[in-house]
Protein backbone atom coordinates (compact mmCIF):
# COMPACT_ATOMS: atom_id res chain seq x y z
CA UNK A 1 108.75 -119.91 211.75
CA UNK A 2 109.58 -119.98 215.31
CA UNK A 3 109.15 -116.04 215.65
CA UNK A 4 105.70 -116.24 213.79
CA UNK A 5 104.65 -119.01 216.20
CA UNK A 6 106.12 -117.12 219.64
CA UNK A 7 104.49 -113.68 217.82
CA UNK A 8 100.84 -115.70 217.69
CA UNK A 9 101.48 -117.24 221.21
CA UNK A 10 102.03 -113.79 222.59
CA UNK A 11 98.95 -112.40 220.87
CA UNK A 12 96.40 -114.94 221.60
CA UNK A 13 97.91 -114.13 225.53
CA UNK A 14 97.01 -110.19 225.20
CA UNK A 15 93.62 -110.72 223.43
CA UNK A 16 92.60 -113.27 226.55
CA UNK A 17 94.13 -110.78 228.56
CA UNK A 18 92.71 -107.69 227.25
CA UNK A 19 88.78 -109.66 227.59
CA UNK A 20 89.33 -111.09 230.82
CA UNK A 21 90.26 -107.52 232.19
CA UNK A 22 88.25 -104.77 229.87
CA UNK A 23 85.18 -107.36 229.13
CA UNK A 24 83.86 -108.18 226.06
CA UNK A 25 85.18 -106.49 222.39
CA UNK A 26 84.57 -105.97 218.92
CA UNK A 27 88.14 -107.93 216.75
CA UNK A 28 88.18 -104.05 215.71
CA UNK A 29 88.42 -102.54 219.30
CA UNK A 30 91.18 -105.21 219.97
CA UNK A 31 92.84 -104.50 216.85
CA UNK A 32 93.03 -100.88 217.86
CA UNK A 33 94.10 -101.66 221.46
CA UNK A 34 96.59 -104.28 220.52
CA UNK A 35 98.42 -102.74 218.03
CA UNK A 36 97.77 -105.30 215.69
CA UNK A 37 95.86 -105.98 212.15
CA UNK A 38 92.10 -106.64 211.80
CA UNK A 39 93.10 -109.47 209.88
CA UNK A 40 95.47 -110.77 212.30
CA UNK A 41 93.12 -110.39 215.24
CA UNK A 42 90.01 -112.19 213.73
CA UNK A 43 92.42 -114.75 212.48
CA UNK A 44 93.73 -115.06 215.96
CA UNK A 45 90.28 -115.18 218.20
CA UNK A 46 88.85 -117.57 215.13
CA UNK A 47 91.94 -119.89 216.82
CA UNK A 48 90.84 -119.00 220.51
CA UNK A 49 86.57 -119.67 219.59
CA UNK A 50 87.60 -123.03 217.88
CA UNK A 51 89.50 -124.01 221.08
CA UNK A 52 86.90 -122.91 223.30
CA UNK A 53 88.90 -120.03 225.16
CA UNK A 54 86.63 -117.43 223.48
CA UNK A 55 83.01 -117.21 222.50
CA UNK A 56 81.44 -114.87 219.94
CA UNK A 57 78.39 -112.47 220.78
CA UNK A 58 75.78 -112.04 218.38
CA UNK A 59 74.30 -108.55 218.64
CA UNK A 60 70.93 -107.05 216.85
CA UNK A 61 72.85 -104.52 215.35
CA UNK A 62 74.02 -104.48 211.54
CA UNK A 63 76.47 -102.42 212.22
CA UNK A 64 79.19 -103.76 210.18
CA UNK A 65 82.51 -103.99 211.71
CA UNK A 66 85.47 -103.67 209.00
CA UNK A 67 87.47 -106.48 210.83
CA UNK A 68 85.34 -109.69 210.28
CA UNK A 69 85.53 -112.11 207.96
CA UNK A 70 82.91 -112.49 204.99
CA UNK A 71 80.15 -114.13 205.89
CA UNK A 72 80.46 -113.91 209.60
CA UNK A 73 78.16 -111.96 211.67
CA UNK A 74 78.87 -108.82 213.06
CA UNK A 75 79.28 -108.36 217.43
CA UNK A 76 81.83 -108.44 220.08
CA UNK A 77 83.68 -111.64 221.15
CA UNK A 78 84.55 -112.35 225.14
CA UNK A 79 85.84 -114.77 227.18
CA UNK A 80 84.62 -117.95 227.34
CA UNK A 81 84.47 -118.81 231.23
CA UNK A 82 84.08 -122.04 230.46
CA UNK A 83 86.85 -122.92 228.27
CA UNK A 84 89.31 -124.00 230.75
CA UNK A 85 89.11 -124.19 235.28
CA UNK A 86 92.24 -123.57 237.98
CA UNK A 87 92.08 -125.77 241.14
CA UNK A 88 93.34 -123.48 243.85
CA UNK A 89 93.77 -125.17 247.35
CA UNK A 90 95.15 -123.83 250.97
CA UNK A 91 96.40 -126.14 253.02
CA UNK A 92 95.71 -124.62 256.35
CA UNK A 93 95.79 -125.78 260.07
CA UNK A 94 93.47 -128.62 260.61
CA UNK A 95 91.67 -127.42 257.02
CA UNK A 96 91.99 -127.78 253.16
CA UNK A 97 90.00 -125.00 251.32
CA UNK A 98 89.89 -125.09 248.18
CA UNK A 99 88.30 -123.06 244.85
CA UNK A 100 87.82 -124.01 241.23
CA UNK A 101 87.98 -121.14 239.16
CA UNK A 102 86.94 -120.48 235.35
CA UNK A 103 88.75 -118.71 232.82
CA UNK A 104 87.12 -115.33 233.43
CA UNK A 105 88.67 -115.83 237.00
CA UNK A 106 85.72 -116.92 238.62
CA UNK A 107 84.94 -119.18 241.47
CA UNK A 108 83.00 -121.42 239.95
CA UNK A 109 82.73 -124.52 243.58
CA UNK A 110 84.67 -124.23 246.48
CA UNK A 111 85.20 -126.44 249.60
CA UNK A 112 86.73 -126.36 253.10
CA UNK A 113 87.78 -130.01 254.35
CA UNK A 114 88.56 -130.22 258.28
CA UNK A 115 91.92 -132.16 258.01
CA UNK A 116 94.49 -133.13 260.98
CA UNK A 117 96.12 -130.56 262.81
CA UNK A 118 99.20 -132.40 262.05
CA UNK A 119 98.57 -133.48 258.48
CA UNK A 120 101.54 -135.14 256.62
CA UNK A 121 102.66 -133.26 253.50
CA UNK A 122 102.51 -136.88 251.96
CA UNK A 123 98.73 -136.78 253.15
CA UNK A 124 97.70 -133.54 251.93
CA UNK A 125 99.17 -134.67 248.50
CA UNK A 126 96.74 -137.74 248.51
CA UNK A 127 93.98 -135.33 249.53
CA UNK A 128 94.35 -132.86 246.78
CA UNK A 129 94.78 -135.68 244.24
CA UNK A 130 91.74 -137.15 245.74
CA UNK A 131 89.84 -133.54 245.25
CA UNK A 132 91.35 -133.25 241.95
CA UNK A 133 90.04 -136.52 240.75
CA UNK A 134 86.52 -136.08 241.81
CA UNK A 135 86.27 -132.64 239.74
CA UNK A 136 87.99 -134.09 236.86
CA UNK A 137 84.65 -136.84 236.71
CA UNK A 138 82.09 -133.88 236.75
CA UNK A 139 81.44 -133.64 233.01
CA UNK A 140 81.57 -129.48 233.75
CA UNK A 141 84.79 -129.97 234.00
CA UNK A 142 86.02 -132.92 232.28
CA UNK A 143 89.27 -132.81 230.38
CA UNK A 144 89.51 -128.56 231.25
CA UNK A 145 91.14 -128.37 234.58
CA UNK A 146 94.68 -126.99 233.31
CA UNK A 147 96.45 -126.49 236.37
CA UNK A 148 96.58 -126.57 240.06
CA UNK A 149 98.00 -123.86 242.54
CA UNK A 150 98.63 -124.87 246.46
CA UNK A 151 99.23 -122.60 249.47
CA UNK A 152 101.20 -123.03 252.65
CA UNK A 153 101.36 -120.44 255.51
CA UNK A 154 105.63 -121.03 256.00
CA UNK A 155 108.71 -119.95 254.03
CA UNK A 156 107.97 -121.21 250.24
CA UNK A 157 110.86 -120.87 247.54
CA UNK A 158 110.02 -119.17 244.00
CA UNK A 159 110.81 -123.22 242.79
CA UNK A 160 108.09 -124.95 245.32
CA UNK A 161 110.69 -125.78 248.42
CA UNK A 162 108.82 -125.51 251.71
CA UNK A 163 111.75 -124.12 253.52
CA UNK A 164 110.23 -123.89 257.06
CA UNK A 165 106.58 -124.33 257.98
CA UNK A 166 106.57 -124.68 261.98
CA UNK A 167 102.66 -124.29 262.06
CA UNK A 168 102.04 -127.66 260.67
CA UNK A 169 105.63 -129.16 261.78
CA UNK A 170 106.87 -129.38 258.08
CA UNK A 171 110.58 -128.47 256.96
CA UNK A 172 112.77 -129.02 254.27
CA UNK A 173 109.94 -130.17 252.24
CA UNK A 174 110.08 -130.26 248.45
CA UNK A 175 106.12 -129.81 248.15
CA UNK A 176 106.14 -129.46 244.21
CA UNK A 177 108.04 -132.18 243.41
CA UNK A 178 105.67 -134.38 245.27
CA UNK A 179 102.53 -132.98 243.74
CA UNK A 180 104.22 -133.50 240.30
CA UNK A 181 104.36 -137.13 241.08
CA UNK A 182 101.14 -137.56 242.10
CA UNK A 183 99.28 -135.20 239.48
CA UNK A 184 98.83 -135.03 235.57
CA UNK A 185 98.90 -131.27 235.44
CA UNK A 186 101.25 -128.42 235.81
CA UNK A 187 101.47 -127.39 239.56
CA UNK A 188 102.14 -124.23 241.64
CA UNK A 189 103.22 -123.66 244.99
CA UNK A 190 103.28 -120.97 247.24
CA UNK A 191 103.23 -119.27 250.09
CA UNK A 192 99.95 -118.55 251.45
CA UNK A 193 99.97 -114.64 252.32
CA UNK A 194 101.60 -114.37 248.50
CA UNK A 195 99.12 -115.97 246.80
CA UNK A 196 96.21 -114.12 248.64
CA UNK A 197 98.12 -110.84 247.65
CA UNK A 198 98.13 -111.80 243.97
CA UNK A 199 94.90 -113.26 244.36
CA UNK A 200 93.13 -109.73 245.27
CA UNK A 201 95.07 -107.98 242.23
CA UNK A 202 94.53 -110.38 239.81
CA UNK A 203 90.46 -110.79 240.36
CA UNK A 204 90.18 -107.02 240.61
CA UNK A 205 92.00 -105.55 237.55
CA UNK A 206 90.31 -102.07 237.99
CA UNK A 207 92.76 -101.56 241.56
CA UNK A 208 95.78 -100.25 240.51
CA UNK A 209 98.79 -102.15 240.40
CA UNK A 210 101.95 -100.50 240.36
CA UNK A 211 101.73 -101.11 244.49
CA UNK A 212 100.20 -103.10 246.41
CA UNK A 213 101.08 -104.53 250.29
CA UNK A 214 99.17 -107.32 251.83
CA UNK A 215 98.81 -108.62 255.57
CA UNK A 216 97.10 -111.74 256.25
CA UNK A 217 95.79 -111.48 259.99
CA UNK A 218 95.41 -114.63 261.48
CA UNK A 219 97.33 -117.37 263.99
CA UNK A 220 100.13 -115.31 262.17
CA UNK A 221 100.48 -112.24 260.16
CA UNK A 222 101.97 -113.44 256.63
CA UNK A 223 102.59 -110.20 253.69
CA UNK A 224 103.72 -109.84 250.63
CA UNK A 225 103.96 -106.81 248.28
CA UNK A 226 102.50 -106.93 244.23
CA UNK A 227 105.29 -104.39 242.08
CA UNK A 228 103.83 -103.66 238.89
CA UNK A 229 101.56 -106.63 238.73
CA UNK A 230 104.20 -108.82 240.25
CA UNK A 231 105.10 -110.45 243.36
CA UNK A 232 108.10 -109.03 244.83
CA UNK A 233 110.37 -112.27 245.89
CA UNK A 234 113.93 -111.21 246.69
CA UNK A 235 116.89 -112.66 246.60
CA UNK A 236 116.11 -116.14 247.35
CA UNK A 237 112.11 -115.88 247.07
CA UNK A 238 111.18 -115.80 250.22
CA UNK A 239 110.45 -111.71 250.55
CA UNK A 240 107.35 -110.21 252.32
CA UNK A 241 107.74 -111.38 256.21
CA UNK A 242 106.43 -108.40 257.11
CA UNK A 243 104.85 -110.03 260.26
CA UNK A 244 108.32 -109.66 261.74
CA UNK A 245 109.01 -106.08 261.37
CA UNK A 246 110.30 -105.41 264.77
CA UNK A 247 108.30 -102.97 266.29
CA UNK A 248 109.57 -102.85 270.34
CA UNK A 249 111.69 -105.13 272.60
CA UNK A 250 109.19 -106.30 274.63
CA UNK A 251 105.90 -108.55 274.35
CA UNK A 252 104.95 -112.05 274.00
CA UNK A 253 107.90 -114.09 272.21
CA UNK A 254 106.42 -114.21 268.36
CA UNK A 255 106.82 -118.03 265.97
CA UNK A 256 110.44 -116.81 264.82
CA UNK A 257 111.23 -116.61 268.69
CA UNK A 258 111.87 -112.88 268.65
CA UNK A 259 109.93 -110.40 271.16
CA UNK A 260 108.10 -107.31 269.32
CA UNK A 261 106.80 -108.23 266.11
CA UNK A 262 104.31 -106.71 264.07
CA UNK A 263 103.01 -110.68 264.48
CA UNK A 264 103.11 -111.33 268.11
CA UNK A 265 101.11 -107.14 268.73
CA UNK A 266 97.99 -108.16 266.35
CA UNK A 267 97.05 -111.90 265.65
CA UNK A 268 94.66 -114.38 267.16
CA UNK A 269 97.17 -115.14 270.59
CA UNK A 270 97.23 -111.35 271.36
CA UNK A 271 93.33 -110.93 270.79
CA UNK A 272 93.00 -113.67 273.43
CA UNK A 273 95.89 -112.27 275.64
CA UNK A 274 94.59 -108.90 276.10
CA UNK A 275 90.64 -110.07 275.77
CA UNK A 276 90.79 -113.23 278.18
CA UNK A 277 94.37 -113.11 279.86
CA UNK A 278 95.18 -116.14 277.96
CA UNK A 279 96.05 -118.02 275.01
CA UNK A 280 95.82 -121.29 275.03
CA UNK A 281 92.42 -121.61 273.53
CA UNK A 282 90.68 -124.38 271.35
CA UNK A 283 90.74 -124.39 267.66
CA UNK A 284 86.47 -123.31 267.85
CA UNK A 285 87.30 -121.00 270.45
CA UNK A 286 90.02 -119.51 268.38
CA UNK A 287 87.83 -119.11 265.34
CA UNK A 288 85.13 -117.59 267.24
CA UNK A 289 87.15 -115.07 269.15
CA UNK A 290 87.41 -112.27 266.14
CA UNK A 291 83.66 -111.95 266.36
CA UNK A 292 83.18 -112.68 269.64
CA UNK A 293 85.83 -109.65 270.81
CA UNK A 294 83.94 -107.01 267.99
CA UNK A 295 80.64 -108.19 269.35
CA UNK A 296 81.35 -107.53 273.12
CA UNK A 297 83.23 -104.28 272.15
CA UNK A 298 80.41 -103.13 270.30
CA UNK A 299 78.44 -103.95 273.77
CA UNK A 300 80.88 -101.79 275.89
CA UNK A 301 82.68 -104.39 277.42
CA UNK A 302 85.57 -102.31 278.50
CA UNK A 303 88.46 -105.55 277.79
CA UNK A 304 87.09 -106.17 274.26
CA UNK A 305 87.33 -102.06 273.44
CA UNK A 306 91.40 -102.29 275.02
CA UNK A 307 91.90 -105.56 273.28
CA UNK A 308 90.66 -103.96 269.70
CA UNK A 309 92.42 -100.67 270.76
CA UNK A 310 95.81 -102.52 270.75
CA UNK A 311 95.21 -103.59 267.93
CA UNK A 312 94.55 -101.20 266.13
CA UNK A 313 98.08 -98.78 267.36
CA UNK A 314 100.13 -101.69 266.59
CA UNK A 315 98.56 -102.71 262.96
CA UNK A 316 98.60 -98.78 262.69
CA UNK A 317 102.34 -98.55 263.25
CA UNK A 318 103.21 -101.79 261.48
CA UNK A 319 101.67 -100.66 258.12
CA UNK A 320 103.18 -97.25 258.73
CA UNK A 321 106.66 -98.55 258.56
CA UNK A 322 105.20 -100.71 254.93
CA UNK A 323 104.02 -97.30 253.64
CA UNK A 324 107.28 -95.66 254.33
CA UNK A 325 109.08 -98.64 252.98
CA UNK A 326 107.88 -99.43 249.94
CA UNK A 327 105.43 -95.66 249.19
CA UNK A 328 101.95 -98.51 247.97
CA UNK A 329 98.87 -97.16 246.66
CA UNK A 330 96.98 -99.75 248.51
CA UNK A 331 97.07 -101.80 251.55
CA UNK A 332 94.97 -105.10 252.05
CA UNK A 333 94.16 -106.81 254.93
CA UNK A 334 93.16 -110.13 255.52
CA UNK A 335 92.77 -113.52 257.03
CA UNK A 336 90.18 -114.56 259.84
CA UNK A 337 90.91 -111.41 262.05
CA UNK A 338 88.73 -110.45 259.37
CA UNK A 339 85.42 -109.18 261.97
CA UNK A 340 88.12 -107.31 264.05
CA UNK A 341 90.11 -105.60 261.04
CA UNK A 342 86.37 -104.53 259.66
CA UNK A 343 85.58 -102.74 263.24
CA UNK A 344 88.86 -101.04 263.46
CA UNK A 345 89.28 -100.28 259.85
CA UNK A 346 88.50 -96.15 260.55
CA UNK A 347 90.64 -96.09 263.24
CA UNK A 348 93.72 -97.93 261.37
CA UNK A 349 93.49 -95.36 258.36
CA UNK A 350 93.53 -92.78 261.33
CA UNK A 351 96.58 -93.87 262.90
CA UNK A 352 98.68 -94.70 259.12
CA UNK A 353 97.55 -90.90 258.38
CA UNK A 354 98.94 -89.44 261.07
CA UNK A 355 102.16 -91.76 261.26
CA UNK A 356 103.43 -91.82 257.79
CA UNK A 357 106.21 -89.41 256.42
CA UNK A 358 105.00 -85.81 255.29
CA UNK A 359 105.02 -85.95 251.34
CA UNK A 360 104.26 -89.84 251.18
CA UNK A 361 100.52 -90.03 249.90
CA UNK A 362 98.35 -91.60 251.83
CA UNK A 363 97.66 -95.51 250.97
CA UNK A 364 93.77 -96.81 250.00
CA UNK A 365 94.01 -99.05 253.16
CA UNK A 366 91.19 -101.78 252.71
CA UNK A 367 89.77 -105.37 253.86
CA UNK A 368 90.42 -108.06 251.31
CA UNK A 369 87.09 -108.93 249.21
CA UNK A 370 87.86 -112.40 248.98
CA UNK A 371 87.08 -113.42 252.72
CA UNK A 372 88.18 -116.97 253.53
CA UNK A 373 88.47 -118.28 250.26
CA UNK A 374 91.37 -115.39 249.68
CA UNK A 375 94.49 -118.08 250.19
CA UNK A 376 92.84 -120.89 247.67
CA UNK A 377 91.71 -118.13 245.11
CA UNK A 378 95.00 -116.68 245.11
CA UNK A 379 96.18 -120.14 244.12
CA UNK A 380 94.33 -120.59 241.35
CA UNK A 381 94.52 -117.33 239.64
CA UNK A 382 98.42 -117.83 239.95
CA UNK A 383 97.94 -121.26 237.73
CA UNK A 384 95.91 -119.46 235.97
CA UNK A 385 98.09 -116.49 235.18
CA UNK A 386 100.81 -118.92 234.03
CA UNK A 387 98.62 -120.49 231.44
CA UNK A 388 96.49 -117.64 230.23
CA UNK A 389 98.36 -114.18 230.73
CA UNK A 390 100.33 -111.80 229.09
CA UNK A 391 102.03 -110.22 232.43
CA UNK A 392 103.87 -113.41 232.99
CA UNK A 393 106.30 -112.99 229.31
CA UNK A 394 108.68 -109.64 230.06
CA UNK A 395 108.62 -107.69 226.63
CA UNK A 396 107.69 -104.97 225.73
CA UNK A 397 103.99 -103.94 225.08
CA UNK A 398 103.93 -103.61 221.72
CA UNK A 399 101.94 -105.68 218.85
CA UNK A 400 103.42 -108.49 217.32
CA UNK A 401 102.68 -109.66 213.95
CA UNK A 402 102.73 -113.62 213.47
């Protein structure tokens, strides 16, 4: 009995899978794809339509298809988007963002809260319960929020620790645990560059995924790297600092108090260093820079053109060593340097084609789709992937009779 009901669990896991990925399909197509019986695939989505999770398409056709039941009418079945919703939220500097999305992996609202630059993590619990409470009374999504997902931009453990977050002043904090107090549903955390990664895999399933590096460009430069559909954690989970690659011995002391990081050559502080001569900017002033600096470069103004030039032989050399490293079929970049990466973007795949090692192919190097929602998207579709996809159970790909 317990094999038949792990054997349906799987099942009902690939067929969600399979429509949230390929679209909608007839029981027969899955059938054929899966491995698996007619009988035990209209059995099984039968389950999935009376629990919502999957809703049947009526098509003019009479075609008849040799896996329904008697009686039932012939067409395709697909996810139902509304059958169940992932609260994803980034807890930022001075900023909560956060994004509801729907089974298909859609956003379906989103928000951005202006918060304290030194927000409590026992504060930005309360807010997020507060958030979480307010969707839960929309009757949209009443009684089908399942999970919740949070991001940090520090050192996060696979089990939820915040080891070090220096940004926001938080260490040793055990950010799960206190969300678990404070909130009826299963809960995620992460770090924020990692869930942005898995974020832009997971809502594009056509990208390919045996590979996949991603920089998030910002007051820092966070990465992480998606292996076969995975995140790729390390030893103790905290894997994928590539914003401190060492790439000189000189320049501005970085956050981990080194000199010559990838970090300290391309974020927001060495825009404004090489643009204005200076760093110590306001929080508006440092959000506007990224267009500001591609706006006067595009004018000719001779600092902004140096500034983005800089940028673009140090991100250049910094994803060269990632390519050599770890040989990905694509590299995304993102974060609010966003209006600067876009500009520079030509010249970056430039200088990774003419760095990398002859014989490594050359990397799809591309800006993130997500935009600024990226970090609370990436949240969500990791609650989401624990609840409703196959990737996340390690056997074999094979159909499984219950």
């Amino acid at each position: 009995m317990a094999d038949q009901t792990l054997a349906k669990f799987l099942n009902e896991l690939r067929i969600l899978t399979m429509l949230r990925t390929q679209g909608p399909a007839s029981r027969a197509d899955i059938a054929r794809h899966l491995g698996v019986t007619p009988a035990t695939i209209t059995r099984l989505t039968n389950g999935l339509i009376r629990r919502d999770l999957v809703q049947e398409l009526r098509h003019a056709s009479k075609a008849k298809d040799p896996s329904r039941e008697p009686g039932r009418p012939a067409g395709s079945v697909s996810i139902n988007p509304d059958g169940a919703f992932f609260l994803g939220v980034e807890i930022g500097v001075g900023v909560l963002r956060l994004a509801l999305l729907d089974l298909a992996a859609q956003v379906r609202t989103s928000n951005e809260v202006l918060v304290a630059r030194d927000l409590s993590p026992a504060d930005a619990v309360s807010l997020i319960s507060a958030h979480l409470a307010k969707l839960e009374s929309d009757a949209r999504f009443k009684g089908r929020i399942h999970s919740l997902g949070v991001t940090v931009p520090g050192i996060v453990r696979a089990d939820g620790f915040v080891i070090n977050l220096p940004i926001l002043g938080w260490r040793s904090v055990d950010l799960l645990s206190s969300l678990s107090k404070k909130v009826s549903l299963p809960c995620f955390v992460e770090n924020n560059a990692n869930a942005a990664a898995f974020g832009a895999v997971y809502t594009q399933p056509s990208l390919p995924s045996d590979c996949t590096i991603f920089l998030k460009l910002g007051t820092g430069c966070g990465g992480a790297a998606i292996v076969n559909g995975r995140l790729l954690r390390g030893a103790g989970g905290t894997a994928g600092e590539f914003g401190h690659i060492r790439l000189s011995d000189d320049g501005a002391q970085c956050s981990c108090g080194q000199k010559g990081c990838l970090e300290s050559w391309v974020n927001l502080g060495a825009m404004a260093r090489h643009y204005l001569g200076r760093e110590d900017l306001t929080e508006p002033e440092f959000a506007a820079l990224p267009a500001d600096l591609v706006a006067a470069a595009a004018a000719g103004d001779g600092r902004a053109i140096a500034a983005i030039g800089s940028f673009t032989h140090w991100m250049g050399l910094g994803i060269v060593s990632l390519v050599n490293l770890f040989n990905p079929s694509i590299v995304i970049l993102g974060g609010v340097m966003r209006p600067v990466i876009d500009y520079a973007l030509d010249n970056v795949r430039g200088e990774v084609r003419s760095g990398i090692i002859l014989g490594i192919p050359l990397p799809d190097v591309r800006l993130s789709e997500l935009g600024k929602l990226e970090c609370a998207v990436g949240a969500a579709t990791i609650a989401h992937h624990h609840a409703f996809d196959i990737s996340r159970v390690d056997v074999a790909d094979r159909g499984l009779e219950p």
